[in-house]
Protein backbone atom coordinates (compact mmCIF):
# COMPACT_ATOMS: atom_id res chain seq x y z
CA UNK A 1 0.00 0.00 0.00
CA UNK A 2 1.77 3.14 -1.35
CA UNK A 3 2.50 5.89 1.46
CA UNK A 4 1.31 9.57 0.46
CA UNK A 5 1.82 11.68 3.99
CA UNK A 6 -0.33 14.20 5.39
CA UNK A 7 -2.53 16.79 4.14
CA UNK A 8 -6.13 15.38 4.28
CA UNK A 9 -7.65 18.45 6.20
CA UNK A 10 -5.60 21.27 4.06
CA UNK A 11 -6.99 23.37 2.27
CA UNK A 12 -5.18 22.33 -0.77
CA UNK A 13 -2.55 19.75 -1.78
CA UNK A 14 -1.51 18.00 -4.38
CA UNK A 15 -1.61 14.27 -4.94
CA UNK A 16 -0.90 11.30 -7.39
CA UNK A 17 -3.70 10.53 -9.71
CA UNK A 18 -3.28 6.91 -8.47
CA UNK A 19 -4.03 8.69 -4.51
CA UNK A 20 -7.45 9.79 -6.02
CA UNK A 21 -10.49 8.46 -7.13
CA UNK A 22 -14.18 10.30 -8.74
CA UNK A 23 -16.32 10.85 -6.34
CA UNK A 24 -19.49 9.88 -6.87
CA UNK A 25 -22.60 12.34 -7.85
CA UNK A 26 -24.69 10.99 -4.84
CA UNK A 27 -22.19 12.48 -2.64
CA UNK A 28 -21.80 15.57 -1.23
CA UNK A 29 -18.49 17.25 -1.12
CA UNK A 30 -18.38 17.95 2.30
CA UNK A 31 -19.46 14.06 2.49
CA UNK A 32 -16.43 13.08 0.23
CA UNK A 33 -13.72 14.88 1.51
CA UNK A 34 -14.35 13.22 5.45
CA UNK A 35 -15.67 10.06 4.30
CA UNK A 36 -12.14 8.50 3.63
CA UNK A 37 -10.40 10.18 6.71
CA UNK A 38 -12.51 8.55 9.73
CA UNK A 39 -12.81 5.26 7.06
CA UNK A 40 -8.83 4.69 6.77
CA UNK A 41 -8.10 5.89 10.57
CA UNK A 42 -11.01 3.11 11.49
CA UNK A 43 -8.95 0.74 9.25
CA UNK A 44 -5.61 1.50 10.73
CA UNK A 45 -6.66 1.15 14.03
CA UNK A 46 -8.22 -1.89 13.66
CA UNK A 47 -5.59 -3.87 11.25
CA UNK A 48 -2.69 -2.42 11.22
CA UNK A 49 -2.68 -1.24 15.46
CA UNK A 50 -5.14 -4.19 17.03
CA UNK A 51 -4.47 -6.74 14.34
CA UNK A 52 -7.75 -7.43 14.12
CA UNK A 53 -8.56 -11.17 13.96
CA UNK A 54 -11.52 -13.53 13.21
CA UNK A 55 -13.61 -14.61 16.04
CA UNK A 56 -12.36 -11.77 18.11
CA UNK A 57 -14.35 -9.40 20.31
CA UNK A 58 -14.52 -5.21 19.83
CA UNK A 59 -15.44 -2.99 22.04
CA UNK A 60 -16.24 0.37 20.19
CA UNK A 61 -16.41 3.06 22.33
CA UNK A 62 -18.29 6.03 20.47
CA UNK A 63 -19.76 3.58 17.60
CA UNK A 64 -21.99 6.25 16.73
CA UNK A 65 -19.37 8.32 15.34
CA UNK A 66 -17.08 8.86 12.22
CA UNK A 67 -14.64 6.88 12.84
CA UNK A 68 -17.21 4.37 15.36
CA UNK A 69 -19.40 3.57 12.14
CA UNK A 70 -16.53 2.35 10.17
CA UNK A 71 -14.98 0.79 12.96
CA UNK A 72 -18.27 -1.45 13.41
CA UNK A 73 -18.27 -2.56 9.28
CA UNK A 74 -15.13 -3.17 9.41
CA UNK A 75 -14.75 -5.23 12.26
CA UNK A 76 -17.74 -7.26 11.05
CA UNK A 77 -16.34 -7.25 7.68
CA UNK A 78 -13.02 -9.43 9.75
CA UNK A 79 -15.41 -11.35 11.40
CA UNK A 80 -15.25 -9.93 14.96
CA UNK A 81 -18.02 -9.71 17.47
CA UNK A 82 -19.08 -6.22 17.80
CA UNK A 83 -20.14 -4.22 20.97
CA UNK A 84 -20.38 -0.39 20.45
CA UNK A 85 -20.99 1.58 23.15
CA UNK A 86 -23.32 4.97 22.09
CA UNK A 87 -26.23 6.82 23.90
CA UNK A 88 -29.54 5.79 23.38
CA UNK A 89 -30.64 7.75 20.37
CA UNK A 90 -28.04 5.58 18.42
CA UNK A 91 -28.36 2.05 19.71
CA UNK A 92 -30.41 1.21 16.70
CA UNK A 93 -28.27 2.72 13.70
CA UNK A 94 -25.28 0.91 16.21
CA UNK A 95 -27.11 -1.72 15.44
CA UNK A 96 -28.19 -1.53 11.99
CA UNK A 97 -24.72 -1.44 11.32
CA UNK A 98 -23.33 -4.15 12.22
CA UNK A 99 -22.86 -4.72 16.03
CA UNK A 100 -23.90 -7.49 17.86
CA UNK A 101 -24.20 -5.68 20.96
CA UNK A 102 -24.68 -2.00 22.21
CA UNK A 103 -23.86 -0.86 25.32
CA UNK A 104 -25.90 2.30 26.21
CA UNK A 105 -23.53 4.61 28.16
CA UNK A 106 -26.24 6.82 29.66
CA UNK A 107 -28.31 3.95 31.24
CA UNK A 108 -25.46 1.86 32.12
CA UNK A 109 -22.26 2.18 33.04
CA UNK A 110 -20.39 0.15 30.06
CA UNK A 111 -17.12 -0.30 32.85
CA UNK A 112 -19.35 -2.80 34.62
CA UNK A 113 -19.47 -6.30 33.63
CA UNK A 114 -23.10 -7.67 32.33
CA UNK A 115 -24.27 -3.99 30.91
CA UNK A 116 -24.79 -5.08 27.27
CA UNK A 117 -28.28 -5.42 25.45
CA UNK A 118 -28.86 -6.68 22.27
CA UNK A 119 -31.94 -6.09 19.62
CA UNK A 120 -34.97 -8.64 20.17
């Protein structure tokens, strides 16, 4: 996987065409420009910094946001078991996303054992 640096939040930069890619007319700009940020710091975390593994469990703490919603596809894409942790106006798109479990951190506290639910 080539290497390219920094830049992703600057105003402008300059880039390879093989770095970029069209985006497409269903999204926005604002949309394309932090889609691939909290995507590929949700990917790095997870495979290159946990070495995430099949069959093993995630605890995603703030699943509800950028880089959380990611980090839920692509842990189920690796075949983890998913808990996110979010408050209780996204336990269902937590859920709709992937995880096998949400913890919700403003009815329980998510530090103490036997505080996940799950969707009936």
């Amino acid at each position: 996987m080539p290497v390219y640096g920094f830049g992703g939040l600057a105003e402008y930069v300059t880039a390879p065409e093989s770095a970029v890619i069209i985006k497409p007319n269903q999204i926005s700009f604002e949309d394309g420009a932090t889609l691939p940020m909290a995507a590929v710091t949700a990917l790095q975390a997870l495979r290159n910094g946990a070495n995430i593994q099949k069959g093993q469990k995630v605890l995603i703490v703030g699943s509800s946001g950028g880089v959380g919603t990611f980090a839920i596809q692509l842990s189920k894409y690796f075949e983890a078991e998913v808990t996110g942790v979010c408050s209780s106006k996204n336990v269902r798109q937590t859920l709709s996303l992937g995880a096998d479990y949400v913890i919700d951190y403003t009815k329980e506290n998510f530090m103490k054992e036997g505080s996940i639910t799950t969707l009936s």
